[in-house]
C-alpha atoms as a PDB file:
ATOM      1  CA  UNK A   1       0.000   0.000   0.000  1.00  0.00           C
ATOM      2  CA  UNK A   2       0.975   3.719  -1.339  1.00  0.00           C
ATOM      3  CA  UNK A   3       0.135   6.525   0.977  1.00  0.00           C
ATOM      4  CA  UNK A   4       0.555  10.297   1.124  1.00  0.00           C
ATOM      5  CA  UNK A   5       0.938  12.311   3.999  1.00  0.00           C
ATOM      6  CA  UNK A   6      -1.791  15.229   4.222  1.00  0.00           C
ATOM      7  CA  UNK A   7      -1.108  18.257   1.307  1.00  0.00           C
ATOM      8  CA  UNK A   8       1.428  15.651  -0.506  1.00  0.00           C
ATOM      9  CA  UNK A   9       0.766  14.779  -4.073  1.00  0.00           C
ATOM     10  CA  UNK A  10       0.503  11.173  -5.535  1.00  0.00           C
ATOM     11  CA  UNK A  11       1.369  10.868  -8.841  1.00  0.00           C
ATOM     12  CA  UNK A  12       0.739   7.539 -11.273  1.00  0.00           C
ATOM     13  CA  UNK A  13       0.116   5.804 -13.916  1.00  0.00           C
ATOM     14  CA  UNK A  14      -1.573   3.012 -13.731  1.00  0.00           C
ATOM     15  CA  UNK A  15      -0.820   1.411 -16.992  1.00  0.00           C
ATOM     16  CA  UNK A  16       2.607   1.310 -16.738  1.00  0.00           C
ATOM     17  CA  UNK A  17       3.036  -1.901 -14.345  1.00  0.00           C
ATOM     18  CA  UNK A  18       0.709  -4.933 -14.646  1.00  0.00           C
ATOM     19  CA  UNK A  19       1.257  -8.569 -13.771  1.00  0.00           C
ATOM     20  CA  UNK A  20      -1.244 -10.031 -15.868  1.00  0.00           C
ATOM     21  CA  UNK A  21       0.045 -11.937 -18.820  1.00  0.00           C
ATOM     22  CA  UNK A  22      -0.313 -11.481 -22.704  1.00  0.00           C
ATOM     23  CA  UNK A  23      -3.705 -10.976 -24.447  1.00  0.00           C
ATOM     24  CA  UNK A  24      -5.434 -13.926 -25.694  1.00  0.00           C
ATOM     25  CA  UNK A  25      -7.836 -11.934 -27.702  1.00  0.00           C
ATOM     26  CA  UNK A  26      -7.028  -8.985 -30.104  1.00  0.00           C
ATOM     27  CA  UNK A  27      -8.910  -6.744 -28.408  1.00  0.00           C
ATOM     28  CA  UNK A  28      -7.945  -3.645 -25.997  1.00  0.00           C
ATOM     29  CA  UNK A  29      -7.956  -4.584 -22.277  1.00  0.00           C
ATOM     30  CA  UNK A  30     -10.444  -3.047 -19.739  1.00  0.00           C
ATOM     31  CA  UNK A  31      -9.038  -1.299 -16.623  1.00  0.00           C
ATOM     32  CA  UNK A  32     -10.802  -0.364 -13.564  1.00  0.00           C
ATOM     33  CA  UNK A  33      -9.209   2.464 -11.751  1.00  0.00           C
ATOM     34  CA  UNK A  34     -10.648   3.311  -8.331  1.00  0.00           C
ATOM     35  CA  UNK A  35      -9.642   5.993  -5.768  1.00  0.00           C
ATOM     36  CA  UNK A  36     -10.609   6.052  -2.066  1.00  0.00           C
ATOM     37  CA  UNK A  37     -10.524   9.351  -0.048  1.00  0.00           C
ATOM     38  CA  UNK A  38     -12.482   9.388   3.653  1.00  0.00           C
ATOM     39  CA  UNK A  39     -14.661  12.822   2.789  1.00  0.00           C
ATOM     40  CA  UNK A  40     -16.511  13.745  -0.594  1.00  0.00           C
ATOM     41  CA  UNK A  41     -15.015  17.476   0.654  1.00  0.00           C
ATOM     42  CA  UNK A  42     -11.537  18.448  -0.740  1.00  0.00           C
ATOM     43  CA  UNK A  43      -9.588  21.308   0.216  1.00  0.00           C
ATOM     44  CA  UNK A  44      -8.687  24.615  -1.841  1.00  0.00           C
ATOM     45  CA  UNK A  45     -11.469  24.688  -4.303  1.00  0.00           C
ATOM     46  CA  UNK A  46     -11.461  21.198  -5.989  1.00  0.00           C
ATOM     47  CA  UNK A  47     -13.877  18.893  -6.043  1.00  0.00           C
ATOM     48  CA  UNK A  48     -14.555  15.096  -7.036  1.00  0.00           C
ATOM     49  CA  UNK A  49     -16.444  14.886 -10.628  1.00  0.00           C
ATOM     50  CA  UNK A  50     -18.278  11.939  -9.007  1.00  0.00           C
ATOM     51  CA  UNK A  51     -18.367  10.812  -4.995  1.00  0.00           C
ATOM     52  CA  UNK A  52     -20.268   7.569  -3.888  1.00  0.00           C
ATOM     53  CA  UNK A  53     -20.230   7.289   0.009  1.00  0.00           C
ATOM     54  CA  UNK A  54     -19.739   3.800   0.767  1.00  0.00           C
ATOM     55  CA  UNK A  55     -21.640   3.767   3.858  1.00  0.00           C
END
């Protein structure tokens, strides 16, 4: 696990590493990228374009 200390900055891309193994199909791969904060408020003027509480 990756984590930032409050005000830090967390850059990635998530394509770059993978562990899964060659396509069997010619066809483009599906990712699913998720990202997890604990409030749908952020600070200094930016917002989330979509929040789903999980609770």
């Amino acid at each position: 696990m990756l984590t930032c200390a409050a005000g830090r900055v967390l850059l990635m891309r998530p394509l770059l590493m993978h562990a899964s193994g060659h396509a069997t199909e010619p066809a483009h791969r599906r990712i699913v990228h998720l990202e997890c904060a604990a409030d749908a408020e952020l600070p200094d003027g930016f917002a989330w374009r979509w929040f789903a509480p999980l609770s």
